[in-house]
C-alpha atoms as a PDB file:
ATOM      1  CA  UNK A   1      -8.932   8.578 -20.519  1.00  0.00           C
ATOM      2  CA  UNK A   2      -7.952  10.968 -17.519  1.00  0.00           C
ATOM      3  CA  UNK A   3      -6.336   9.546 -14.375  1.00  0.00           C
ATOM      4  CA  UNK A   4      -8.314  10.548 -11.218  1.00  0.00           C
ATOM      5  CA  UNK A   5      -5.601  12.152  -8.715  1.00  0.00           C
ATOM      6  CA  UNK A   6      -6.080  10.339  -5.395  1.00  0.00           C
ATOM      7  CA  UNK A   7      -6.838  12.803  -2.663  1.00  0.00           C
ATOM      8  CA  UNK A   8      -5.566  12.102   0.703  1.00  0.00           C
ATOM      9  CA  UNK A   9      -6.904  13.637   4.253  1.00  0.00           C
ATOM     10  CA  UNK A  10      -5.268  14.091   7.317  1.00  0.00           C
ATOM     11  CA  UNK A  11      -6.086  12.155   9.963  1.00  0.00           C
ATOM     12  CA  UNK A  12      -7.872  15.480  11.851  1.00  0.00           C
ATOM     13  CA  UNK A  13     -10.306  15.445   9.035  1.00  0.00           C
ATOM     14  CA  UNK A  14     -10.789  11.855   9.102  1.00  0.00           C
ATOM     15  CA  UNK A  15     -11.675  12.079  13.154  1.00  0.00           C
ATOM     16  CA  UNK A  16     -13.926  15.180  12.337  1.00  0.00           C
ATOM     17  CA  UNK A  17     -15.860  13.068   9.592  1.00  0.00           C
ATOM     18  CA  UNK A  18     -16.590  10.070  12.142  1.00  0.00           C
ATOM     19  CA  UNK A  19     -17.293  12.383  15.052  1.00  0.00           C
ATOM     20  CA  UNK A  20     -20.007  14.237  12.871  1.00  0.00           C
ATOM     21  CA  UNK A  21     -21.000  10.802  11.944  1.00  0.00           C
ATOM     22  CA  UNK A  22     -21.018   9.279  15.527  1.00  0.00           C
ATOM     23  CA  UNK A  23     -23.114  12.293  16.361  1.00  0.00           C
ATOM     24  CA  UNK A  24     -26.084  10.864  14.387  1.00  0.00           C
ATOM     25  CA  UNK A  25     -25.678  12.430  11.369  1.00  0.00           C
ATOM     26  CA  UNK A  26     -26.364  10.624   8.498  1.00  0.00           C
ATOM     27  CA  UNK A  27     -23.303   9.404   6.717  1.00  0.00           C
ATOM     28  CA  UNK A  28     -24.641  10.464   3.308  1.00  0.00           C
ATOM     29  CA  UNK A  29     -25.230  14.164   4.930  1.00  0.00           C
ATOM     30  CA  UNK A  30     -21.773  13.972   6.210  1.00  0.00           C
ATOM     31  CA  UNK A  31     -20.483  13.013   3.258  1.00  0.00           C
ATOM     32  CA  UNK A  32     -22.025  15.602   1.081  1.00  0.00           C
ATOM     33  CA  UNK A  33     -21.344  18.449   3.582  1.00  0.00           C
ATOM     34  CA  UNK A  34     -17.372  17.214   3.508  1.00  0.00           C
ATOM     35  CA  UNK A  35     -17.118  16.577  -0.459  1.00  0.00           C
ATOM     36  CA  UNK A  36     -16.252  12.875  -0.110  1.00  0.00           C
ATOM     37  CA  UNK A  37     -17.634   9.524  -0.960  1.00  0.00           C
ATOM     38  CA  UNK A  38     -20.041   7.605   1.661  1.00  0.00           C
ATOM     39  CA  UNK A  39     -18.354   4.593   1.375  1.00  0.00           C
ATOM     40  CA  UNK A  40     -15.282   6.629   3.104  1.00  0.00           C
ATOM     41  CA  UNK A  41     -17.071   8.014   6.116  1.00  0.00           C
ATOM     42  CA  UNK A  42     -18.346   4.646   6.573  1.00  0.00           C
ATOM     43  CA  UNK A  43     -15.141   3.309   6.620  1.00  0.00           C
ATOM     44  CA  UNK A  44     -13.830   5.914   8.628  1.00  0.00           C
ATOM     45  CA  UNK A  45     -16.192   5.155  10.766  1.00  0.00           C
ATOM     46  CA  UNK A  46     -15.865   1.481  11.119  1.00  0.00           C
ATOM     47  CA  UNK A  47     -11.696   1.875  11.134  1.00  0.00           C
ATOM     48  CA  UNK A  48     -12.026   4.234  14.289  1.00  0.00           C
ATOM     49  CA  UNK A  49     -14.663   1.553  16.175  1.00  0.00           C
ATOM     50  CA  UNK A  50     -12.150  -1.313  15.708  1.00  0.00           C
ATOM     51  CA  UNK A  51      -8.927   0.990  16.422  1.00  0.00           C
ATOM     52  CA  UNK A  52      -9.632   3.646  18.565  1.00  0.00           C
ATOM     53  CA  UNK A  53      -7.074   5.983  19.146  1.00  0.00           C
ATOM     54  CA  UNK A  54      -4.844   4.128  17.039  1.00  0.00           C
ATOM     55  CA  UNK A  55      -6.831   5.113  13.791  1.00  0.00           C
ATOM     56  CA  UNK A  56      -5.673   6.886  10.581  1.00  0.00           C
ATOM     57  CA  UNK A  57      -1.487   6.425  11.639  1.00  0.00           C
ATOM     58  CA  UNK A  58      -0.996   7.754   7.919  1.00  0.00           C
ATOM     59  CA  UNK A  59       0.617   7.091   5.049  1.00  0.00           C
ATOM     60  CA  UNK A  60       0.175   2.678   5.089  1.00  0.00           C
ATOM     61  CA  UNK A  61       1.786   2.348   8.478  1.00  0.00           C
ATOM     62  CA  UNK A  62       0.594   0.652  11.115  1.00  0.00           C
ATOM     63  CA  UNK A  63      -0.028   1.882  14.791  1.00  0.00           C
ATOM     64  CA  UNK A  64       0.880  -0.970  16.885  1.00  0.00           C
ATOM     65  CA  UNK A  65       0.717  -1.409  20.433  1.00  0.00           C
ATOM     66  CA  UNK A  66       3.843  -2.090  22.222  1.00  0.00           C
ATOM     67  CA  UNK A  67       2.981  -5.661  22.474  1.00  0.00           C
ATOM     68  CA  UNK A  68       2.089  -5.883  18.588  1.00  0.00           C
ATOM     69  CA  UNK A  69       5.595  -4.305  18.219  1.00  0.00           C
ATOM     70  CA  UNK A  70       7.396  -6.916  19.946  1.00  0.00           C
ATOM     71  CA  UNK A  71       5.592  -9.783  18.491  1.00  0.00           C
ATOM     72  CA  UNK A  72       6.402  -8.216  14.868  1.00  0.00           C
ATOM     73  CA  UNK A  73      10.480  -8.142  15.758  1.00  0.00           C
ATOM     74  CA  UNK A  74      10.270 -11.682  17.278  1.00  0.00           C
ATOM     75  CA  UNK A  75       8.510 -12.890  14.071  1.00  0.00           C
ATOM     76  CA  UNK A  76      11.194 -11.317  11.524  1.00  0.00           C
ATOM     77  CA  UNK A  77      14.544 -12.687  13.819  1.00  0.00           C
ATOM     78  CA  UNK A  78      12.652 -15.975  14.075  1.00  0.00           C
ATOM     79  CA  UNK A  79      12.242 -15.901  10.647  1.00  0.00           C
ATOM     80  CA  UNK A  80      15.992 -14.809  10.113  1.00  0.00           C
ATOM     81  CA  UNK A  81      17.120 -17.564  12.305  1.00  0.00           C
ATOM     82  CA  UNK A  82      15.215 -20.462  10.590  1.00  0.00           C
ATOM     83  CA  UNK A  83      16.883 -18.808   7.090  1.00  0.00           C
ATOM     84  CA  UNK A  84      20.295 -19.155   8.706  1.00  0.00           C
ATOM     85  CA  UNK A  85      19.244 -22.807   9.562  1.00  0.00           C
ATOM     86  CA  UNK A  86      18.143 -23.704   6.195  1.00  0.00           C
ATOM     87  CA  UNK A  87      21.600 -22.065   4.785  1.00  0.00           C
ATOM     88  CA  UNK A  88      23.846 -23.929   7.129  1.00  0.00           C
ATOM     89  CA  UNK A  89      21.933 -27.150   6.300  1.00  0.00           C
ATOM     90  CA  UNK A  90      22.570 -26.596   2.669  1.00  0.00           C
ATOM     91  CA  UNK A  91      25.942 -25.696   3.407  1.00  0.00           C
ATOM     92  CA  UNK A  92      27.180 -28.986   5.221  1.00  0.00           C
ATOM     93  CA  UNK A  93      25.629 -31.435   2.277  1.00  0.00           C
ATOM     94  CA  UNK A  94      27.600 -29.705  -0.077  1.00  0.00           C
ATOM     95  CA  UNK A  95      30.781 -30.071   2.230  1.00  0.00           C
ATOM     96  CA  UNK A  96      29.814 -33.392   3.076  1.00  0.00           C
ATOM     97  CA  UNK A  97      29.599 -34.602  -0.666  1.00  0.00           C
ATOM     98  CA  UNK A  98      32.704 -33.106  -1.436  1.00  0.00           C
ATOM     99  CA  UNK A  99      34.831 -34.722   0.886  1.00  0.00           C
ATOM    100  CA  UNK A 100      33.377 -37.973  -0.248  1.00  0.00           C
ATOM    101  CA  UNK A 101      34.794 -37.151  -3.474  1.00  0.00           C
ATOM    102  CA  UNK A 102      38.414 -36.456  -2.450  1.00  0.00           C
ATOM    103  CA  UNK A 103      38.359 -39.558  -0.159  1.00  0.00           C
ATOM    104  CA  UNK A 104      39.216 -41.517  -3.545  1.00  0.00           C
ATOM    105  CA  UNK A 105      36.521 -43.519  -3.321  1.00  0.00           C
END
């Protein structure tokens, strides 16, 4: 069995492959002229209708809006914070049931 290499595409291409679609080509003509699946200019497609501007960022990441970005760093140090919670919690039962041992009771 041979491993298919996974192409990847810029993100000019990608906006050149919706654009032709949005044009009202075809997608299966766009596709064919291009030398890529359907399903991906249909994708493409649908990706840049949702996201705009912010389509295709590249490489997995995410394009977030400044708003987006803020709600993702309050999320993590919330997240942090309740960990720190849970630790100190932990923490002062195990302190607690140690000094009810030395108490010589």
């Amino acid at each position: 069995m041979s491993k298919k290499e996974r192409r990847s595409y810029d993100k000019s291409f990608k906006l050149m492959a919706v654009e032709l679609h949005r044009s009202g080509k075809p997608a299966g003509t766009v596709a064919k002229e291009l030398g890529i699946g359907v399903d991906m200019v249909r994708r493409w497609s649908r990706e840049y209708g949702v996201h705009d501007t912010r389509s295709f960022p590249g490489n997995g990441k995410q394009d977030l809006t400044p708003e987006q970005k803020e709600i993702q760093t309050l999320k993590k140090a919330l997240q942090e914070a309740e960990m720190e919670n849970r630790i100190l919690k932990k923490a002062v039962s195990i302190f607690s049931r140690e000094d009810n041992k030395c108490s010589g009771s």
